[in-house]
C-alpha atoms as a PDB file:
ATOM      1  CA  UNK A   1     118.725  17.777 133.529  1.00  0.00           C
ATOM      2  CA  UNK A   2     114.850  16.231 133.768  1.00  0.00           C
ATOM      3  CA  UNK A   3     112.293  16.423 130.672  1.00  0.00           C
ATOM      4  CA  UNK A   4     109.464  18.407 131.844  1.00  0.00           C
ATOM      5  CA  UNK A   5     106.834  17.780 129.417  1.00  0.00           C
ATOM      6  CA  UNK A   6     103.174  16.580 129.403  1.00  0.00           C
ATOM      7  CA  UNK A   7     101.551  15.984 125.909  1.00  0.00           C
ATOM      8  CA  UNK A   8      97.934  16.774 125.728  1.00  0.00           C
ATOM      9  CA  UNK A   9      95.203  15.297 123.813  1.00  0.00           C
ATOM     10  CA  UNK A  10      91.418  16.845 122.911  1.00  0.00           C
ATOM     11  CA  UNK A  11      88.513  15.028 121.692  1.00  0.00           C
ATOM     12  CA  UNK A  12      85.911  17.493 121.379  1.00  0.00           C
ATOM     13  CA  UNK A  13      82.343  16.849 121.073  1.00  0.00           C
ATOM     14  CA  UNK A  14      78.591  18.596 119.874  1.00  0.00           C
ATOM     15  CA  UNK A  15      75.977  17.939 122.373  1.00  0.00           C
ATOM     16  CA  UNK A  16      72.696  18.249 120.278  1.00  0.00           C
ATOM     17  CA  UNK A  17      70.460  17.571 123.879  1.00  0.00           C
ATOM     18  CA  UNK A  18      72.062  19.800 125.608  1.00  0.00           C
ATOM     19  CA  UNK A  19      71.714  23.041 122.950  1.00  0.00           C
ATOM     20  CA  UNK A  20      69.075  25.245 121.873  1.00  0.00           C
ATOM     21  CA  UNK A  21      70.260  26.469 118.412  1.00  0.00           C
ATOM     22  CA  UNK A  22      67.382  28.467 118.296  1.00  0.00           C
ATOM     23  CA  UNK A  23      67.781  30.247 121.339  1.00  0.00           C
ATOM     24  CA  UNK A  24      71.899  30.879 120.211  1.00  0.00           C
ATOM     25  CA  UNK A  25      72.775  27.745 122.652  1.00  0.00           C
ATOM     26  CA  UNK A  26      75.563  25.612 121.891  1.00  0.00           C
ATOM     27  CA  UNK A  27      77.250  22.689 124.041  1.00  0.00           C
ATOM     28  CA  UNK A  28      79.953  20.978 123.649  1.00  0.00           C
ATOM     29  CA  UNK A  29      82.304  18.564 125.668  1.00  0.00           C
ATOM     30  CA  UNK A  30      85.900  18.122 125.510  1.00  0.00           C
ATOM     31  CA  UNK A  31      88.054  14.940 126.459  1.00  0.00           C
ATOM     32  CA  UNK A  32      91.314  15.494 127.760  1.00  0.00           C
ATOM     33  CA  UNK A  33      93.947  13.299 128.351  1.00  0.00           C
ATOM     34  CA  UNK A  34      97.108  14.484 129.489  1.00  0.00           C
ATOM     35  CA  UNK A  35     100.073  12.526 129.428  1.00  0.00           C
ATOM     36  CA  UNK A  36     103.521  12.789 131.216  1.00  0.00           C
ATOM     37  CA  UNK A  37     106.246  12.194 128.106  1.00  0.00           C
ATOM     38  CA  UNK A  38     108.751  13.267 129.919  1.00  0.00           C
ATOM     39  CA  UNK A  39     110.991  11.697 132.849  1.00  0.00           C
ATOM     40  CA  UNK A  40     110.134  13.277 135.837  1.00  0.00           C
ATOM     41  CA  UNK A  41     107.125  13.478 137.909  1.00  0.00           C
ATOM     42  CA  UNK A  42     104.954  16.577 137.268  1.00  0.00           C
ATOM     43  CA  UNK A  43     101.555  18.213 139.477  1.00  0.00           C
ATOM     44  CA  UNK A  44      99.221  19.922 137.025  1.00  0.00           C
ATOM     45  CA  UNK A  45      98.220  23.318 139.225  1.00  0.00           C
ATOM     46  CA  UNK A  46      96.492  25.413 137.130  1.00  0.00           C
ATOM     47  CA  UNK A  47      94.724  25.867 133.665  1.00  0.00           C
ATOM     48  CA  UNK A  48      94.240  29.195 130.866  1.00  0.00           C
ATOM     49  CA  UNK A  49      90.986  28.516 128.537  1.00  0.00           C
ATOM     50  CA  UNK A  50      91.014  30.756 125.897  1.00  0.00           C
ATOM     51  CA  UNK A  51      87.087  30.060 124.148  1.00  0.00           C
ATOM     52  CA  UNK A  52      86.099  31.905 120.799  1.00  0.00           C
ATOM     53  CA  UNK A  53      83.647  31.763 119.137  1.00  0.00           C
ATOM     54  CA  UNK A  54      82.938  32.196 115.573  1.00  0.00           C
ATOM     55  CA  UNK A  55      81.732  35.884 115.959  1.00  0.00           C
ATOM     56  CA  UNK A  56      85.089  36.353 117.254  1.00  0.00           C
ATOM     57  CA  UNK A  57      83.548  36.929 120.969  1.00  0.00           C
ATOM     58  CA  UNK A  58      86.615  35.823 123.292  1.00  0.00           C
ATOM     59  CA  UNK A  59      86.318  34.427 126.995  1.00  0.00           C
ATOM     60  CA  UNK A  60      89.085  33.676 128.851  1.00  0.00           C
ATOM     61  CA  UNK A  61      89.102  31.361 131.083  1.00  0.00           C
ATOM     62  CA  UNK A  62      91.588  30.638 134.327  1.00  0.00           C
ATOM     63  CA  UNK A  63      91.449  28.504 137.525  1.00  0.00           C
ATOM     64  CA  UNK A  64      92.997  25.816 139.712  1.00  0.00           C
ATOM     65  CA  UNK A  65      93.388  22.184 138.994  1.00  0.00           C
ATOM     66  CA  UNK A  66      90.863  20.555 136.329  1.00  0.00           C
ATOM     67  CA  UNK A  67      87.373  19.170 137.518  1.00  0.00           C
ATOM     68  CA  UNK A  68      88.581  19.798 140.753  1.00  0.00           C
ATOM     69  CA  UNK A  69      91.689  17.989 141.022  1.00  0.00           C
ATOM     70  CA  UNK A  70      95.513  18.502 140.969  1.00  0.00           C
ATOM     71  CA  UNK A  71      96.760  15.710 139.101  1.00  0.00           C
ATOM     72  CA  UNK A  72     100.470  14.422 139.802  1.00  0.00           C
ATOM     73  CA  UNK A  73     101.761  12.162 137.263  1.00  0.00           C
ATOM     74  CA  UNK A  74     104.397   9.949 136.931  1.00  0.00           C
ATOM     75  CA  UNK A  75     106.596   9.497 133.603  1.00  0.00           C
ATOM     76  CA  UNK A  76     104.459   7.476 131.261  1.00  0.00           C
ATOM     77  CA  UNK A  77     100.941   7.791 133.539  1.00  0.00           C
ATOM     78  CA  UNK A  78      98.036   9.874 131.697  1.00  0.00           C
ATOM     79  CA  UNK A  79      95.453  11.299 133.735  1.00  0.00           C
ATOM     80  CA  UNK A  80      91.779  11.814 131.534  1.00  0.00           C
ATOM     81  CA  UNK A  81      89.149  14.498 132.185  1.00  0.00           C
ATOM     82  CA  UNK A  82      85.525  15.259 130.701  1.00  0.00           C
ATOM     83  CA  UNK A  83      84.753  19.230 130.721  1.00  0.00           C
ATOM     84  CA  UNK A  84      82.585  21.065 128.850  1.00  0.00           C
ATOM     85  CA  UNK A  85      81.573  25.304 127.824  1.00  0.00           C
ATOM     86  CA  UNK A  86      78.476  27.068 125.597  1.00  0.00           C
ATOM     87  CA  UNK A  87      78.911  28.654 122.667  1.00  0.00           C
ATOM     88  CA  UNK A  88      76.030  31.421 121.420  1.00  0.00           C
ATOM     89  CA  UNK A  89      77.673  29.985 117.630  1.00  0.00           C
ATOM     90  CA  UNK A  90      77.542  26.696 116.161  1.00  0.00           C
ATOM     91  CA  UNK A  91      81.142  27.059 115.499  1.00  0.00           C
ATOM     92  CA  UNK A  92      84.594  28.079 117.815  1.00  0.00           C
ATOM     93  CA  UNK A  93      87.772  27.021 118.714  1.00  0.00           C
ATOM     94  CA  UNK A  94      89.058  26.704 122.188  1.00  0.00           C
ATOM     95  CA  UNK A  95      93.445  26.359 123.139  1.00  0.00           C
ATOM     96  CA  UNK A  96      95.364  26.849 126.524  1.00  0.00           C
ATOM     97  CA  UNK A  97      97.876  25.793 128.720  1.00  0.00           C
ATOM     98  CA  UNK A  98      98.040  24.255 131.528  1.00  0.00           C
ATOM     99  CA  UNK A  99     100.347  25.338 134.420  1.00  0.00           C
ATOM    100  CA  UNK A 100     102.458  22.311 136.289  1.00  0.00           C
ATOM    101  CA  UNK A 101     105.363  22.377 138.380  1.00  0.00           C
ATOM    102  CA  UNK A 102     107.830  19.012 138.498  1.00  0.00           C
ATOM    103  CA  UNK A 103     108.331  17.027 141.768  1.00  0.00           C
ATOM    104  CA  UNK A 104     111.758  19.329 142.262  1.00  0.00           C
ATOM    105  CA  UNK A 105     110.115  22.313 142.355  1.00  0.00           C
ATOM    106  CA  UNK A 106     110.570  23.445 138.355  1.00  0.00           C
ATOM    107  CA  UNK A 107     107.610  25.294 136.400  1.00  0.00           C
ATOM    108  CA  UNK A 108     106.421  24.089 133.100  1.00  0.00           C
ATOM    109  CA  UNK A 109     103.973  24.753 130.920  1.00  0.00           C
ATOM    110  CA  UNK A 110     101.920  22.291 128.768  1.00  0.00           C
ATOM    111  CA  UNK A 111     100.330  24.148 125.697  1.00  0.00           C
ATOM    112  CA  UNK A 112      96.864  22.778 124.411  1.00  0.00           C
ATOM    113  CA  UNK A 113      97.094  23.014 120.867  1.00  0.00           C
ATOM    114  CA  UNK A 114      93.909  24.754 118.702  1.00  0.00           C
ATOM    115  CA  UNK A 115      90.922  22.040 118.712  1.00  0.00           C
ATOM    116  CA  UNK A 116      87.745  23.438 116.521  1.00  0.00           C
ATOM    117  CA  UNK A 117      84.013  23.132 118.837  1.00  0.00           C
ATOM    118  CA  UNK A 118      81.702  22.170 115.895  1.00  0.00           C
ATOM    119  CA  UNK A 119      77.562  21.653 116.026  1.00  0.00           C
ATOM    120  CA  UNK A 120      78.047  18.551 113.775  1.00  0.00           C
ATOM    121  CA  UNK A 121      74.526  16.151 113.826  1.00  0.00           C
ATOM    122  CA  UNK A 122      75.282  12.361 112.828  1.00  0.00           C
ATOM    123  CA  UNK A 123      73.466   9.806 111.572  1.00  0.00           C
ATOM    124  CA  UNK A 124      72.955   6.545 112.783  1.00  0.00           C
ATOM    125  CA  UNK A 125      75.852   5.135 111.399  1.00  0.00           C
ATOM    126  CA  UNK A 126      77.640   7.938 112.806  1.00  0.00           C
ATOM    127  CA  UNK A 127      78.408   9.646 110.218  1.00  0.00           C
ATOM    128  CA  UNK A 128      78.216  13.475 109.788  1.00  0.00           C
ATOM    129  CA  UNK A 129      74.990  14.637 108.476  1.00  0.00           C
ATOM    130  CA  UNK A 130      76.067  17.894 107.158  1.00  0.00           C
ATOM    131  CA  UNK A 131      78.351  16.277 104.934  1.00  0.00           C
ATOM    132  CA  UNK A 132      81.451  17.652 107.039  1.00  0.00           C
ATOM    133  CA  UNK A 133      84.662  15.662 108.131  1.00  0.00           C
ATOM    134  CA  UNK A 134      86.879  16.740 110.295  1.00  0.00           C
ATOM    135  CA  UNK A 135      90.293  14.786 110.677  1.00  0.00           C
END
């Protein structure tokens, strides 16, 4: 029987232009790349957001495809997307799953683990100004 199975990776980011702390505005990005680990070909359909923030105000989030598109990936072929929400905190977390059904016609799901949305101002050097490190 095939492996079914996409791993998924985050690399979330603060954008300090794009938020107005003062006015409870918060933006962040989020890298994705997901990855087919297992052995047969999968089509990623749909996606489940679920956003909090650090009031504990929850939105969830559900649609078709990611940035538009439907991905189908081959064993071993990643596919890499740039998305992005608001928070009215400095602070959240976001996790999900996406929905994909194999070339044969089988449904899987491919959970996106807990990733933390943190305003987080650097220095020059790149290095956290708040003092904060997050590994």
């Amino acid at each position: 029987m095939p492996k079914y199975q996409f791993a998924v990776e985050v690399l979330p980011e603060y954008l300090p232009e794009e938020s107005e702390p003062e006015r409870e505005v918060f933006s962040f990005a989020y890298t994705i790349t997901i990855t087919n680990t297992g052995d047969a070909p999968g089509q990623l359909i749909s996606r489940h957001w679920v956003i909090s923030d650090a009031r504990g105000h929850t939105e969830e989030v559900k649609g078709l495809g990611v940035v538009g598109q439907q991905p189908l990936l081959k064993p071993g072929e990643a596919f890499q997307y740039t998305s992005g929400c608001r928070l009215r905190t400095a602070s959240g977390t976001m996790h999900g799953t996406f929905h994909c059904v194999a070339e044969d016609g089988e449904p899987f799901a491919a959970p996106v683990p807990l990733f933390v949305l943190e305003a987080i101002h650097h220095g020059p050097a790149g290095e956290p100004l708040n003092g904060r490190v997050l590994h």
